[in-house]
C-alpha atoms as a PDB file:
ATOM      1  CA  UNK A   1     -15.275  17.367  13.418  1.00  0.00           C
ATOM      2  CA  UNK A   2     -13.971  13.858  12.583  1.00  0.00           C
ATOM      3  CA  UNK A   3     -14.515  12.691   8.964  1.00  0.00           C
ATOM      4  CA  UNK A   4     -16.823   9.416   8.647  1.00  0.00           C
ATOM      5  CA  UNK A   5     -14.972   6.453   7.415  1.00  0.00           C
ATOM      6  CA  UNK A   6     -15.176   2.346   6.253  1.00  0.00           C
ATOM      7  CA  UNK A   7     -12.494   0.239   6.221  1.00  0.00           C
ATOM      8  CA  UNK A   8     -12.042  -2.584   4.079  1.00  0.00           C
ATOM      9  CA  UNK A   9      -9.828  -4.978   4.710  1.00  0.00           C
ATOM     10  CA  UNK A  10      -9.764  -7.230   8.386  1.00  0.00           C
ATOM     11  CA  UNK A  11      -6.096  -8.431   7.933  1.00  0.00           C
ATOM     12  CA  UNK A  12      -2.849  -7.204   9.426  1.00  0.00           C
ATOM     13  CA  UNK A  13      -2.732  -4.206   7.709  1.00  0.00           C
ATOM     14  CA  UNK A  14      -6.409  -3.858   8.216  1.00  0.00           C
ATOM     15  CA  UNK A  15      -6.286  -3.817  11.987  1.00  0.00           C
ATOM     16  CA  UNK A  16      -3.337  -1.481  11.765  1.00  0.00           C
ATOM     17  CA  UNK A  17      -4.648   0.998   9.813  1.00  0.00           C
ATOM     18  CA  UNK A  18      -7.943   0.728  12.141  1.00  0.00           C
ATOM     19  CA  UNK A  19      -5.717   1.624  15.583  1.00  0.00           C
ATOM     20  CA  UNK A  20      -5.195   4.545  13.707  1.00  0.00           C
ATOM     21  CA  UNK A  21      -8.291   5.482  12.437  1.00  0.00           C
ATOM     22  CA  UNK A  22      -9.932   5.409  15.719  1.00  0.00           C
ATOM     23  CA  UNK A  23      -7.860   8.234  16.662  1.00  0.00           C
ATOM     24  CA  UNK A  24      -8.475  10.028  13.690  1.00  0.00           C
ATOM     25  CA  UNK A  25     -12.194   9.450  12.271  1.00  0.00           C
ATOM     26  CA  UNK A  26     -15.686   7.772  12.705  1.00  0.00           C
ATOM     27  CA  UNK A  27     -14.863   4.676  11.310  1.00  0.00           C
ATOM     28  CA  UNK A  28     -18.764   3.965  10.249  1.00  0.00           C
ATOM     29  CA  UNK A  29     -18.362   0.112   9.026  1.00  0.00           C
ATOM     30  CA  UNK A  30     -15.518  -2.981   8.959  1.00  0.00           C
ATOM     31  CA  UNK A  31     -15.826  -4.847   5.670  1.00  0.00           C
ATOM     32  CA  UNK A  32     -14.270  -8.104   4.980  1.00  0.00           C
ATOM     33  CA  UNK A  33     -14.178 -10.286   2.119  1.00  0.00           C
ATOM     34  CA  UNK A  34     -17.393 -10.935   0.541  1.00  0.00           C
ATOM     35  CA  UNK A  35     -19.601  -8.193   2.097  1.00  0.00           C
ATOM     36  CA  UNK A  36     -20.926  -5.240   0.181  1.00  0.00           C
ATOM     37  CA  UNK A  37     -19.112  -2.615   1.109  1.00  0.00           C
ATOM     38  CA  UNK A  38     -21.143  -0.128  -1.604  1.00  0.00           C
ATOM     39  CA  UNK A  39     -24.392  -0.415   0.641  1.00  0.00           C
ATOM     40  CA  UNK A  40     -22.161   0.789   3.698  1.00  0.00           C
ATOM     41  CA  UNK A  41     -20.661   3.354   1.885  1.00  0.00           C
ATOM     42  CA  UNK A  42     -24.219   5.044   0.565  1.00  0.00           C
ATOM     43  CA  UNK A  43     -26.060   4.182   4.080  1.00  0.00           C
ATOM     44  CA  UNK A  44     -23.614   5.887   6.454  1.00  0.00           C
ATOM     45  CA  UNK A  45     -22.062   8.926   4.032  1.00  0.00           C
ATOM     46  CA  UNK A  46     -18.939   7.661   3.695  1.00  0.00           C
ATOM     47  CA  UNK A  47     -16.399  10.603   3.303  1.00  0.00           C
ATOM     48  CA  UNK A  48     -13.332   8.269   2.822  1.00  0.00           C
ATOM     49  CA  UNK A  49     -12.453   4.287   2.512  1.00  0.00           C
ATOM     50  CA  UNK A  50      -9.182   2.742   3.726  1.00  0.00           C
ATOM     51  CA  UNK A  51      -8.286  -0.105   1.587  1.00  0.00           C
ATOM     52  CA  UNK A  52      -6.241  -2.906   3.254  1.00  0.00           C
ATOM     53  CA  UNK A  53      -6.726  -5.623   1.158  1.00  0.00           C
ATOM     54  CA  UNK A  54      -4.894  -8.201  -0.721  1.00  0.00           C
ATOM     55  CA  UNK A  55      -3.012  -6.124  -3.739  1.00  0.00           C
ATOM     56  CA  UNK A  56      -5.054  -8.385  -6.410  1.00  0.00           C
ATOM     57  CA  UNK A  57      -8.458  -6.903  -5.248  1.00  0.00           C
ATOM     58  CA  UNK A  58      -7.626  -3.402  -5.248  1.00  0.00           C
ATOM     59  CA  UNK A  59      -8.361  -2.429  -8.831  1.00  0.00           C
ATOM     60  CA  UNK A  60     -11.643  -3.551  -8.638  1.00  0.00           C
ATOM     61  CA  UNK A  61     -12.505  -2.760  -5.206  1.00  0.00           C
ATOM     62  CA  UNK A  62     -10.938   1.253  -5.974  1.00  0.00           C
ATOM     63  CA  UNK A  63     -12.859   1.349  -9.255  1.00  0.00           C
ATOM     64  CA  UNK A  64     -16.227   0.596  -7.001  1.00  0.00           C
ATOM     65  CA  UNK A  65     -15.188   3.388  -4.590  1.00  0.00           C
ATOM     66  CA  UNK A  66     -14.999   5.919  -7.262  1.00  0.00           C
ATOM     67  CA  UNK A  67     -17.813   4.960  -9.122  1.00  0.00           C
ATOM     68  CA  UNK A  68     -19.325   5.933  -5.957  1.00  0.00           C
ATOM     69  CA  UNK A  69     -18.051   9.431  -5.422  1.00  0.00           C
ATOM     70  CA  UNK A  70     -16.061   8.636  -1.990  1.00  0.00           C
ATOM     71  CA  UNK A  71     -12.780   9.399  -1.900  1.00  0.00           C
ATOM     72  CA  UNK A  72     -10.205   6.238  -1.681  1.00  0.00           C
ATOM     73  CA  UNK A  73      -6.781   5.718   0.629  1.00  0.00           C
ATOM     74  CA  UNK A  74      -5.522   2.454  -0.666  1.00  0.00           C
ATOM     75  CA  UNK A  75      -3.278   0.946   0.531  1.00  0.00           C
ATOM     76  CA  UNK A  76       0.105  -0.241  -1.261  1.00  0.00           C
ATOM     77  CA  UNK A  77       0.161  -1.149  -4.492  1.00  0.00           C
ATOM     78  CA  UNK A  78      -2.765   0.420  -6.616  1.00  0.00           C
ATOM     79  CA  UNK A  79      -3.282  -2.291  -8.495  1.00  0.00           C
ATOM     80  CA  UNK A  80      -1.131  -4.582 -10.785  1.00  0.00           C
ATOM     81  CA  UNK A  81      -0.345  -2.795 -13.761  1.00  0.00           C
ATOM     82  CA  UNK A  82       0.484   0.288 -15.034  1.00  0.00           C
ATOM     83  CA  UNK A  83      -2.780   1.006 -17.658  1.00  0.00           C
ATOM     84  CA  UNK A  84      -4.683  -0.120 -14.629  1.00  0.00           C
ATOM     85  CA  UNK A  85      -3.623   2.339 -12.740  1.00  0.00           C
ATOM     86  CA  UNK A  86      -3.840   4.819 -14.919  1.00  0.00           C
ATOM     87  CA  UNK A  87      -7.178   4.482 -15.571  1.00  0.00           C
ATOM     88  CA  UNK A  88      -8.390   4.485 -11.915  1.00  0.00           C
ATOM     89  CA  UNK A  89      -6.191   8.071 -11.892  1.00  0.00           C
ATOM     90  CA  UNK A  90      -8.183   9.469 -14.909  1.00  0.00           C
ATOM     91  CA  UNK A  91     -12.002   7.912 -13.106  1.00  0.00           C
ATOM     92  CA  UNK A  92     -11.217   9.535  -9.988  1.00  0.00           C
ATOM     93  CA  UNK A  93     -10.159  12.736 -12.040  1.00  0.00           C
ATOM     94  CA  UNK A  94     -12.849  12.654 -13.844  1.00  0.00           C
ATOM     95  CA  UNK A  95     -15.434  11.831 -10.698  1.00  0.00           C
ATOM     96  CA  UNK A  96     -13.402  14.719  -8.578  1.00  0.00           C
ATOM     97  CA  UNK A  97     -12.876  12.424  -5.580  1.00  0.00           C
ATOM     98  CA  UNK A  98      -9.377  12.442  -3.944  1.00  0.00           C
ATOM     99  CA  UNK A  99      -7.141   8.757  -4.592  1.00  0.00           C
ATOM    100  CA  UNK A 100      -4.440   8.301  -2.088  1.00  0.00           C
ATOM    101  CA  UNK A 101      -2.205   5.606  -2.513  1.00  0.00           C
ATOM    102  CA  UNK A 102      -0.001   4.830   0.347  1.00  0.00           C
ATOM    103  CA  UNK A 103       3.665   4.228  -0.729  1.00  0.00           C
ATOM    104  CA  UNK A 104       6.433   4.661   1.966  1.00  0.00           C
ATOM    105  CA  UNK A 105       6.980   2.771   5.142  1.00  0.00           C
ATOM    106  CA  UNK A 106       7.339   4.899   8.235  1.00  0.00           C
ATOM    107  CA  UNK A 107      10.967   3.658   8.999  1.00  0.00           C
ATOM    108  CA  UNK A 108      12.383   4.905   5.546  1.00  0.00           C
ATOM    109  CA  UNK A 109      14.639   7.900   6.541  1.00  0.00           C
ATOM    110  CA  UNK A 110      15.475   5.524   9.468  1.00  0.00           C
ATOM    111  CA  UNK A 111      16.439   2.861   7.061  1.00  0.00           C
ATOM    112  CA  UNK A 112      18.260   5.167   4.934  1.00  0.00           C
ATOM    113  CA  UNK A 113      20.197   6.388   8.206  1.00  0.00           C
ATOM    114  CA  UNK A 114      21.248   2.426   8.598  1.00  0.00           C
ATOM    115  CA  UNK A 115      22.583   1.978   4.886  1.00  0.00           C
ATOM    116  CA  UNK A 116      24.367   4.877   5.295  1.00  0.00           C
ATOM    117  CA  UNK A 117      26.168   4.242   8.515  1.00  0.00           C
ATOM    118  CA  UNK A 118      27.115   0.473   7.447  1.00  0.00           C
ATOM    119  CA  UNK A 119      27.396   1.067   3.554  1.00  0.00           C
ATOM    120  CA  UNK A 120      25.753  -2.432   2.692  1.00  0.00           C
ATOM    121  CA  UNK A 121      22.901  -3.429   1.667  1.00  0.00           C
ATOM    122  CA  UNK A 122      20.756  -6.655   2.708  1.00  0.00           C
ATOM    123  CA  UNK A 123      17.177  -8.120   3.076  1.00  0.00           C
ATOM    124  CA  UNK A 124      16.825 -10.490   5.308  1.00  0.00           C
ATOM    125  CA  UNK A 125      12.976  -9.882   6.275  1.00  0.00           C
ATOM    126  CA  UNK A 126      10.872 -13.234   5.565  1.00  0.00           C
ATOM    127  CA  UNK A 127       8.613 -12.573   2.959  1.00  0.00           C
ATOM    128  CA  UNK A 128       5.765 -14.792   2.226  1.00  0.00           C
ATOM    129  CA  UNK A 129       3.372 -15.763  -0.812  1.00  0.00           C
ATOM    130  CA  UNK A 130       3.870 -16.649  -4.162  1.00  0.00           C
ATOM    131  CA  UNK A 131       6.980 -14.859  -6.150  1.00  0.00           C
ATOM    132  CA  UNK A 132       5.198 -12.399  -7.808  1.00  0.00           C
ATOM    133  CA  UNK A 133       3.980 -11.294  -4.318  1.00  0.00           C
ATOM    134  CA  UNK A 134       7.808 -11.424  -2.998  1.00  0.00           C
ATOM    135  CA  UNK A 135       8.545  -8.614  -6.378  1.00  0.00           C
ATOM    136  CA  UNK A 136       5.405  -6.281  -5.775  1.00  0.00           C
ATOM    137  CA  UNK A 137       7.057  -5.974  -2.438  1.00  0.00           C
ATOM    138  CA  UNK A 138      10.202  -5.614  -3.370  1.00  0.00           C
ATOM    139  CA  UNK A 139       9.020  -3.120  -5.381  1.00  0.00           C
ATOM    140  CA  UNK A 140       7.348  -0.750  -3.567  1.00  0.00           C
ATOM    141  CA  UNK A 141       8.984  -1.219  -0.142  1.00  0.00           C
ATOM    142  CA  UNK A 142      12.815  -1.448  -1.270  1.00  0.00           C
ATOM    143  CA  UNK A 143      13.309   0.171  -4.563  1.00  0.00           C
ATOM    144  CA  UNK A 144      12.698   3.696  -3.753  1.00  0.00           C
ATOM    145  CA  UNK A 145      14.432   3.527  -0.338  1.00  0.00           C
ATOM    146  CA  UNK A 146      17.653   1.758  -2.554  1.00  0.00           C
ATOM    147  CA  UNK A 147      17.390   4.594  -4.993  1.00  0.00           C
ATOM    148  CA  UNK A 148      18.410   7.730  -2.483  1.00  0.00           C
ATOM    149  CA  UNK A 149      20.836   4.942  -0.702  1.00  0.00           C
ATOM    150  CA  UNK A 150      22.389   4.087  -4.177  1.00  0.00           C
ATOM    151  CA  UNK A 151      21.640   7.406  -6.588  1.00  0.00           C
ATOM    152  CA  UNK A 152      25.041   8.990  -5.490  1.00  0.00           C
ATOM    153  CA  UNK A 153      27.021   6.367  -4.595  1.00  0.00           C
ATOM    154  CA  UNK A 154      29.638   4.495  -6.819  1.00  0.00           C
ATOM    155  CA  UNK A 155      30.705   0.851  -6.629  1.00  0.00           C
ATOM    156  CA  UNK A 156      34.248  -1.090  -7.308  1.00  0.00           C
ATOM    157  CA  UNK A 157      33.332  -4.342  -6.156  1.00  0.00           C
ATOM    158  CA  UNK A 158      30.534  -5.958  -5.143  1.00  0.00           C
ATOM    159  CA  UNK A 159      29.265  -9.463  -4.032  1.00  0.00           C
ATOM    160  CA  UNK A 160      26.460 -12.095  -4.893  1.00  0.00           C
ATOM    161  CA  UNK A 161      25.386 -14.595  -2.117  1.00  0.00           C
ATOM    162  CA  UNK A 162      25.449 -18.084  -3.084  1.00  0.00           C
ATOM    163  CA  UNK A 163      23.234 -18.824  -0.184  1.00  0.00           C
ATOM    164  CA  UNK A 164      20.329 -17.198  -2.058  1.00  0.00           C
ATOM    165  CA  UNK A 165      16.684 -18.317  -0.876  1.00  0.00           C
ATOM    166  CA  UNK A 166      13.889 -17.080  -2.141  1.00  0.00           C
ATOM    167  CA  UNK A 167      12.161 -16.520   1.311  1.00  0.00           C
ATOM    168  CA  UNK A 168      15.079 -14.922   2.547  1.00  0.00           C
ATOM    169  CA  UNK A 169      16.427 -12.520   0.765  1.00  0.00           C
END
């Protein structure tokens, strides 16, 4: 028996995740920006909602979720901060609804594979938006993939381009 879903979030990651879904659940409702996803949820019981939105709106939009008692897969970042985040762990403790926050790309032990085999490292993927956007992907895409690269490797020399762009990096 599939689960009954909603989806929030109509973007690029939004239509992704929703290929998937289709497969995988009844995906009950499509919410976009500025549409009440809360009546959706309580109208068509809502086991689970897949959040694909912008990573500014998630606190707010998770915290809504489990206020609700349906259990949240959002997608990368939580939210912006740490206390946040902490605080939507505790709620949906505390509410005993399941939080899922996606966190690795599918192509990570592939990626790892390719630093291994040419033993540099380099990002050259355009990234978009504002810089703070550029670092919360940075963050969650490269770091931990960088940290079982680098965690037992040691370094004599190493190089800085001078051609650094912030778009390309």
């Amino acid at each position: 028996m599939k689960l009954n879903v909603g989806l929030i979030g109509k973007g690029n990651w939004g239509t992704k995740i929703r290929e998937k879904l289709d497969n995988l659940a009844n995906v009950k409702f499509i919410s976009g920006r500025n549409q009440n996803f809360i009546n959706q949820i309580n109208k068509k019981n809502i086991e689970w909602i897949f959040i694909a939105t912008p990573n500014q709106t998630h606190y707010k939009i998770v915290k809504k979720c489990i206020m609700n008692s349906v259990n949240v897969f959002c997608e990368k970042p939580l939210c912006l901060s740490y206390e946040k985040a902490k605080e939507l762990i505790l709620l949906a403790r505390k509410k005993k609804v399941k939080l899922f926050i996606s966190d690795i790309y599918n192509f990570y032990s592939n990626k790892i594979k390719k630093l291994n085999k040419v033993n540099y490292v380099s990002r050259s993927k355009y990234v978009g938006g504002e810089d703070c956007e550029f670092f919360f992907r940075l963050m969650y895409h490269d770091i931990s993939i960088l940290y079982k690269f680098l965690k037992n490797k040691t370094f004599n020399n190493y190089h800085i381009s001078k051609d650094f762009n912030k778009k390309n990096f």
